[in-house]
C-alpha atoms as a PDB file:
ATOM      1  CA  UNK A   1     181.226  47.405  85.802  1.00  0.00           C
ATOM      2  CA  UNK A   2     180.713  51.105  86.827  1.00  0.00           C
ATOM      3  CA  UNK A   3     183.094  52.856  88.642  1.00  0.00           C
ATOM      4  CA  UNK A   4     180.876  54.464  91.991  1.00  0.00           C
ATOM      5  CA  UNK A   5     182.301  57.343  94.140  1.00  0.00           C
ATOM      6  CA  UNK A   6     183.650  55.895  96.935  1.00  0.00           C
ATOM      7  CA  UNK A   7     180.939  55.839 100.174  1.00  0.00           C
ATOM      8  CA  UNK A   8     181.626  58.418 102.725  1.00  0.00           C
ATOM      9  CA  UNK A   9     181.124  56.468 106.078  1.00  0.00           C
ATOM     10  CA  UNK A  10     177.770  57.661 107.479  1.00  0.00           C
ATOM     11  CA  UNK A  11     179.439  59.207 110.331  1.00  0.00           C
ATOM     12  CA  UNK A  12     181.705  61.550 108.726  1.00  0.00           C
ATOM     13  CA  UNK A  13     178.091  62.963 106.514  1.00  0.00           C
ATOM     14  CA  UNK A  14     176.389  62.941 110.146  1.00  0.00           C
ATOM     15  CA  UNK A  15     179.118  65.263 111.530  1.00  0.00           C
ATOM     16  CA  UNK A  16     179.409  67.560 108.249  1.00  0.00           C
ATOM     17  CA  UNK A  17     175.727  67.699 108.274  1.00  0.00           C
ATOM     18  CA  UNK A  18     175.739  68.889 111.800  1.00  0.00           C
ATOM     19  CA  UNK A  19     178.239  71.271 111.299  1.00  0.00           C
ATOM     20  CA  UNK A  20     175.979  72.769 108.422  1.00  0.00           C
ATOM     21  CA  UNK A  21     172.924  73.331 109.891  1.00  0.00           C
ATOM     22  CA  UNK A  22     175.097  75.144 112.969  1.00  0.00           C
ATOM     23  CA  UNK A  23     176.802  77.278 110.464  1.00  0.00           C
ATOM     24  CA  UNK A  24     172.747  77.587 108.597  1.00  0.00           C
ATOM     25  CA  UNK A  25     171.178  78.446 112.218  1.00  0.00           C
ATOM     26  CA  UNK A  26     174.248  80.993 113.203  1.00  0.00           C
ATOM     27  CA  UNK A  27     173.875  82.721 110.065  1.00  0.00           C
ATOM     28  CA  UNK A  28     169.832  83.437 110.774  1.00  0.00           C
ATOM     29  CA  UNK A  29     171.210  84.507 114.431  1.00  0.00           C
ATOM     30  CA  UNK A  30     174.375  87.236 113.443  1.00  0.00           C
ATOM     31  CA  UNK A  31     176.497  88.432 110.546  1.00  0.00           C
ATOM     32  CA  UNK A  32     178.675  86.031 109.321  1.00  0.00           C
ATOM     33  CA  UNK A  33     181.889  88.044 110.449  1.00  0.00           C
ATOM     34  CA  UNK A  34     180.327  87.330 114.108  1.00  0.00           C
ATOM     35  CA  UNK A  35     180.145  83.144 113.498  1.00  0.00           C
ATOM     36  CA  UNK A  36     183.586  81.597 114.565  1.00  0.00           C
ATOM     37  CA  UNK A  37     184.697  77.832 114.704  1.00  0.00           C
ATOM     38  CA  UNK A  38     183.866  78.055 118.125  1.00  0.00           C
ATOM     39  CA  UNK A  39     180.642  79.122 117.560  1.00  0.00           C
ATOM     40  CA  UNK A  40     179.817  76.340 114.748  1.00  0.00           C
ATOM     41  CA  UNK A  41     181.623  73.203 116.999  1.00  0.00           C
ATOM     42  CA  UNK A  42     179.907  74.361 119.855  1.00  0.00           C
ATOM     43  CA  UNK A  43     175.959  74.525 118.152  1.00  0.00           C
ATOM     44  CA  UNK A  44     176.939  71.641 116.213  1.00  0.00           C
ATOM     45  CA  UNK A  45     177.414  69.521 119.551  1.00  0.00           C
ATOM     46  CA  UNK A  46     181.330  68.755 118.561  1.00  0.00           C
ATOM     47  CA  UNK A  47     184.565  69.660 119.791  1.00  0.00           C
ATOM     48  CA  UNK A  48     186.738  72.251 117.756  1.00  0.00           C
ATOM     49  CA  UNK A  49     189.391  69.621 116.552  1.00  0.00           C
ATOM     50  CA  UNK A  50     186.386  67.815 114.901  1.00  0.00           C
ATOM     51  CA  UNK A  51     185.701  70.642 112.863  1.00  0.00           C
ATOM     52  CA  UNK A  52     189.610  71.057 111.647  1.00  0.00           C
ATOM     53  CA  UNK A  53     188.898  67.420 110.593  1.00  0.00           C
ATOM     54  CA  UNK A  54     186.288  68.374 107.900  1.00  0.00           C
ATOM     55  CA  UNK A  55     187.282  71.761 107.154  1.00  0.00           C
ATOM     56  CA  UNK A  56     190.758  74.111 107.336  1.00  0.00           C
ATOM     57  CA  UNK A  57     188.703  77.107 108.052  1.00  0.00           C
ATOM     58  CA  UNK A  58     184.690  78.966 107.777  1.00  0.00           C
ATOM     59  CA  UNK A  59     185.971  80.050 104.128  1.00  0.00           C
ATOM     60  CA  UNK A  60     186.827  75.996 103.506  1.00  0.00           C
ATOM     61  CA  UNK A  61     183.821  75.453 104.754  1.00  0.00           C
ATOM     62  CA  UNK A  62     181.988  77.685 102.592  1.00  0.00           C
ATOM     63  CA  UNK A  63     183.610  77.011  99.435  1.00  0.00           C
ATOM     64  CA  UNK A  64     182.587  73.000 100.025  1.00  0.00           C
ATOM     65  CA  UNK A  65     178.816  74.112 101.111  1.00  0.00           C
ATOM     66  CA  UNK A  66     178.706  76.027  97.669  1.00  0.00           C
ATOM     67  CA  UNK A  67     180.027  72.978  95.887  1.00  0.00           C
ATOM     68  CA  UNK A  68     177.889  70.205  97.820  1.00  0.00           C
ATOM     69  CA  UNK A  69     174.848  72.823  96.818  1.00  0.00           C
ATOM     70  CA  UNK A  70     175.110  72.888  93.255  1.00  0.00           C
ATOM     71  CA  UNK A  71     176.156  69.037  93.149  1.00  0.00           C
ATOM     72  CA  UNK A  72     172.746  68.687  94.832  1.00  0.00           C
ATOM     73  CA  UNK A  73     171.140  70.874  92.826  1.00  0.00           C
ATOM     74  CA  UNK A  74     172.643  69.102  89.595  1.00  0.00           C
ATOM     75  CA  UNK A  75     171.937  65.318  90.674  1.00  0.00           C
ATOM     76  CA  UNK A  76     168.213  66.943  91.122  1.00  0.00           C
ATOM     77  CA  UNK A  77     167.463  68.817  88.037  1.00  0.00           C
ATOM     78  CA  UNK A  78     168.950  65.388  86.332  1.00  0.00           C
ATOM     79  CA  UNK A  79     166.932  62.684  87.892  1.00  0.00           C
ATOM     80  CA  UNK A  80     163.538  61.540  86.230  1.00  0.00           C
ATOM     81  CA  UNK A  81     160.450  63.341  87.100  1.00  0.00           C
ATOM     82  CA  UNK A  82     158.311  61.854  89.839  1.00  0.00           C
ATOM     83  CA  UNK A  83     154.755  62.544  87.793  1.00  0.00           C
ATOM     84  CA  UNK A  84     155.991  64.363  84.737  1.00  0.00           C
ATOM     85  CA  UNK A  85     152.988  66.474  83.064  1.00  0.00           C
ATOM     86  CA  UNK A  86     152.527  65.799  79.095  1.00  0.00           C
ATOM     87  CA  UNK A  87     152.909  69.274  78.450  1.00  0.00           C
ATOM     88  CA  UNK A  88     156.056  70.138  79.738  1.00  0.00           C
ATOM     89  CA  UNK A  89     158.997  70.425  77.892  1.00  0.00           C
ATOM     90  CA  UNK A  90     162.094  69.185  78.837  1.00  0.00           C
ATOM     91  CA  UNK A  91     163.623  72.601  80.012  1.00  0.00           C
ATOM     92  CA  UNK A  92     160.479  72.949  82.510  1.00  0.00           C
ATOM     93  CA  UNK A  93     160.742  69.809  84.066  1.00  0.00           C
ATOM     94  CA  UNK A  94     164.441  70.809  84.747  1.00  0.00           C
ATOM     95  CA  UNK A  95     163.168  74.256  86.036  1.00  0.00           C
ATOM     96  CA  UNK A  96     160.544  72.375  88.025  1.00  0.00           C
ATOM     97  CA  UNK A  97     163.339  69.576  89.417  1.00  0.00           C
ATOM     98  CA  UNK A  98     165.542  72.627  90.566  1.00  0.00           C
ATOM     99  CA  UNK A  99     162.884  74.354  92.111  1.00  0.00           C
ATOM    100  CA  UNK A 100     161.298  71.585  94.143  1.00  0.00           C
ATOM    101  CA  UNK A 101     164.910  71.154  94.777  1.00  0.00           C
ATOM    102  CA  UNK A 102     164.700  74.478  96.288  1.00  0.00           C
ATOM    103  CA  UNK A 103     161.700  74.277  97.883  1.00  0.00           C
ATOM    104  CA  UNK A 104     162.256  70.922 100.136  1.00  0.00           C
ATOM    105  CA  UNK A 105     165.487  72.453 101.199  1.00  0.00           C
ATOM    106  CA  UNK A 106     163.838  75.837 102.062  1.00  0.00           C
ATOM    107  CA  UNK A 107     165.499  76.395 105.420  1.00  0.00           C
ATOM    108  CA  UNK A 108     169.061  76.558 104.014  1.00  0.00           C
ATOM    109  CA  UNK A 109     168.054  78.130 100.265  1.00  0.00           C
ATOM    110  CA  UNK A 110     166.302  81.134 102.624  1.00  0.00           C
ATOM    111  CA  UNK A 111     169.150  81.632 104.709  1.00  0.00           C
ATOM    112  CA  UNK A 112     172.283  81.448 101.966  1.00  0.00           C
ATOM    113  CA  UNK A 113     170.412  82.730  98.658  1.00  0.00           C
ATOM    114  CA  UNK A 114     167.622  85.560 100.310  1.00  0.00           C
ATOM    115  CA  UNK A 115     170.479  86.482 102.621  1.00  0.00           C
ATOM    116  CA  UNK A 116     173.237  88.984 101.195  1.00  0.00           C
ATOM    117  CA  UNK A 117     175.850  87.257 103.768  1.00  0.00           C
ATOM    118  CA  UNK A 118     176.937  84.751 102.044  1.00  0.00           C
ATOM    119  CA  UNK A 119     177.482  85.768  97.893  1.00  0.00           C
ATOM    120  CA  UNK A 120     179.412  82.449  97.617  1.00  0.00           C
ATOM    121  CA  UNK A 121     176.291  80.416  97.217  1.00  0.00           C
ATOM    122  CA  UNK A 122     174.634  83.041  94.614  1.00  0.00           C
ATOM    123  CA  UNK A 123     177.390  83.479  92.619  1.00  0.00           C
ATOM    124  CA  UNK A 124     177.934  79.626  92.347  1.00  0.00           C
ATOM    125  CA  UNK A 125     173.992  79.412  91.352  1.00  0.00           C
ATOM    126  CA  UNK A 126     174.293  82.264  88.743  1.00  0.00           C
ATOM    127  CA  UNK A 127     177.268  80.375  87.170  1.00  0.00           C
ATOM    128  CA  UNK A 128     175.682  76.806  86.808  1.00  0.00           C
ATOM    129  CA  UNK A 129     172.534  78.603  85.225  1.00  0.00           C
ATOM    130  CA  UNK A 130     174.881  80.765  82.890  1.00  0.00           C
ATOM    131  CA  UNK A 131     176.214  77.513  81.919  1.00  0.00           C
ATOM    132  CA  UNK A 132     172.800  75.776  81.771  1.00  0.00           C
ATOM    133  CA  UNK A 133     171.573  78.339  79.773  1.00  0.00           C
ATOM    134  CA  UNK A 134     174.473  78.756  77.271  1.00  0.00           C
ATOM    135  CA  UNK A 135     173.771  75.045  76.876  1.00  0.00           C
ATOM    136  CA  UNK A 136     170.795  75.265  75.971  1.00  0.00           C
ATOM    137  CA  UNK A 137     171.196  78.728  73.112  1.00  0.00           C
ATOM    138  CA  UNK A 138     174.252  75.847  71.647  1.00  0.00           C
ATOM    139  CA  UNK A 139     171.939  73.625  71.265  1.00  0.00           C
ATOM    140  CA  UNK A 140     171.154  73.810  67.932  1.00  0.00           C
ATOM    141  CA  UNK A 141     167.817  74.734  68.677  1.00  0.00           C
ATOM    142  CA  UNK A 142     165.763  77.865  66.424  1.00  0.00           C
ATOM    143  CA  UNK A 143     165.506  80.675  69.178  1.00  0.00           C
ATOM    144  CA  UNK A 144     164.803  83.929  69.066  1.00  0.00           C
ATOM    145  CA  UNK A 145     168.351  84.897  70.226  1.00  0.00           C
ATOM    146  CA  UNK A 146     169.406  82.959  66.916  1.00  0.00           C
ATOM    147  CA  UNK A 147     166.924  85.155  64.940  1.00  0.00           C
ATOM    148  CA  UNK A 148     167.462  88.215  65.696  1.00  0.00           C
ATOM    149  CA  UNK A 149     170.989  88.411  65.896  1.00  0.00           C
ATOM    150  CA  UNK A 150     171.697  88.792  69.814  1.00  0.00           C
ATOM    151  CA  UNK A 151     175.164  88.363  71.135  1.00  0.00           C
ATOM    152  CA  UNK A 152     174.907  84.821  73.055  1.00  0.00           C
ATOM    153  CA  UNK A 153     176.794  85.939  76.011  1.00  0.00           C
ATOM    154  CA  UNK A 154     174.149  88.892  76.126  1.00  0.00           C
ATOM    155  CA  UNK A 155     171.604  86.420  76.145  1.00  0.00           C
ATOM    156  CA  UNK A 156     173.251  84.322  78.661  1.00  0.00           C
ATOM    157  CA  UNK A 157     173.944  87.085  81.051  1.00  0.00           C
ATOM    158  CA  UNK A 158     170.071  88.323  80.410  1.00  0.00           C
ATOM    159  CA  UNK A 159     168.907  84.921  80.871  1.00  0.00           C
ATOM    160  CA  UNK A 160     170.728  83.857  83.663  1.00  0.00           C
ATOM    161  CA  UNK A 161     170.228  87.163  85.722  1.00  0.00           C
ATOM    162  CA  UNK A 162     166.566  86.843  85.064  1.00  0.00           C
ATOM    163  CA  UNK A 163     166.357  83.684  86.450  1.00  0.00           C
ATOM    164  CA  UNK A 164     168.502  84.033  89.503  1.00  0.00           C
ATOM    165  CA  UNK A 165     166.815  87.316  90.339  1.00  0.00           C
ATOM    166  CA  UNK A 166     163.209  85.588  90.242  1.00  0.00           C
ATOM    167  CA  UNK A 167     164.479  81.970  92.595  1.00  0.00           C
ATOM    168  CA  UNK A 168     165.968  84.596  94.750  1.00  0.00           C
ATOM    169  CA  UNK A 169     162.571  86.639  94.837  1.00  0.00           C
ATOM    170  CA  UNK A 170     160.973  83.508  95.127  1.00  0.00           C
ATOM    171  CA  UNK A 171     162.992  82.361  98.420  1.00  0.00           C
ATOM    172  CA  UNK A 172     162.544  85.553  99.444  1.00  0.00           C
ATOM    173  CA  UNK A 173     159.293  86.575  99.469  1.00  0.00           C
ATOM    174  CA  UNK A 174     158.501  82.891 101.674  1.00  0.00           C
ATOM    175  CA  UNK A 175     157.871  80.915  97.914  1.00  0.00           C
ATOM    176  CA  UNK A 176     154.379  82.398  97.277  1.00  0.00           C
ATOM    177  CA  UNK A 177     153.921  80.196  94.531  1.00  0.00           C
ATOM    178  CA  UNK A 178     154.451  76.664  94.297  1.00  0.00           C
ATOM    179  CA  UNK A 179     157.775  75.108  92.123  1.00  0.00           C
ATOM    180  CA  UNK A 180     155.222  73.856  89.360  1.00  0.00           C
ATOM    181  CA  UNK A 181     153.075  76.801  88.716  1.00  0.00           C
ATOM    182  CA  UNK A 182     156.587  78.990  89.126  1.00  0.00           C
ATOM    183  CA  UNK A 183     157.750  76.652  86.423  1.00  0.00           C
ATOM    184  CA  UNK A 184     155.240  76.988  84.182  1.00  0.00           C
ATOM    185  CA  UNK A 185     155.340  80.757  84.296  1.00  0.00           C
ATOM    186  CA  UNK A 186     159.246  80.567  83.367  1.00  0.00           C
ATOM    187  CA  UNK A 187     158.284  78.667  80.519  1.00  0.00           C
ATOM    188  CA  UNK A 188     155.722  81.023  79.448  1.00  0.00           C
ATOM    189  CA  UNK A 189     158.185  83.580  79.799  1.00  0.00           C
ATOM    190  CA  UNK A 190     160.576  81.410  77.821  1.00  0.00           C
ATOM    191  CA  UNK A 191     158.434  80.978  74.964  1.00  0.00           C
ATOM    192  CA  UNK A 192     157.100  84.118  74.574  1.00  0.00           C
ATOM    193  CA  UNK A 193     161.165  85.486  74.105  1.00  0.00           C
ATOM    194  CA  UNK A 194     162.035  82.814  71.588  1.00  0.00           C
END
């Protein structure tokens, strides 16, 4: 027998959902020194009180955005591939899971990564692909990192930086390129630096 999370009653992830896309639509609108509870209850469609019940305060609310993201992000890059392609590798499909990831959730990844209002949201990406790729360089696998003698946390901070820096680029500049071909260009990159 498997021990599930607990379900959240459907109302409670109604109201926090609402209260998210406020906070999302606020932060296209002003600075994020300008949103106040107010502000967020009030766009939301719920009283202030209601927002106290989900969240002691905009940082709070932050902080559990950031980790609801890269839970999100995780349960995505970890679940099967709808129409996986015989020549990817397992490290593109996860690139290609994150950034469809990305890509259906445009509205919010636009406003918290291509914004520089909210660093909580980068700084929690950078860190789960600093830990996806020092994964990966552990791994046992030959790279080129292993070859020619760099530093792993070099490699991770290279790595990780490079990647970050493109998504954001990516989200930035409207996603010019669609998840898959952007995912098969990361792996070129990939294995043309191993």
């Amino acid at each position: 027998m498997s021990q599930d999370k607990p379900r959240t009653d459907p109302r409670i992830l109604r109201t926090r959902q609402l209260l998210k896309d406020a906070f999302v639509d606020l932060l296209q609108e002003m600075d994020i020194e300008k949103i106040s509870v107010n502000k967020i209850a009030e766009r939301a469609t719920i009283n202030r009180v209601t927002f106290y019940l989900h969240y002691r305060d905009i940082p709070d609310m932050l902080e559990k955005m950031a980790d609801e993201m890269i839970e999100d992000i995780q349960l995505a890059v970890n679940r099967e591939p709808a129409h996986p392609n015989q020549t990817e590798d397992e490290d593109e499909l996860a690139m290609l899971s994150l950034l469809e990831h990305i890509a259906e959730h445009a509205k919010f990844f636009k406003v918290v990564l291509a914004s520089r209002r909210t660093p909580i949201f980068t700084e929690r990406l950078l860190r789960m692909l600093s830990e996806t790729v020092r994964q990966r360089l552990e791994s046992g696998r030959p790279s080129f990192v292993n070859t020619a003698g760099v530093q792993k946390d070099i490699a991770v901070w290279y790595s990780s930086a490079a990647l970050i820096g493109t998504i954001v680029s990516w989200v930035r500049n409207d996603m010019p390129y669609s998840p898959r071909f952007l995912a098969q260009q990361f792996s070129l990159l990939r294995t043309h630096n191993q």
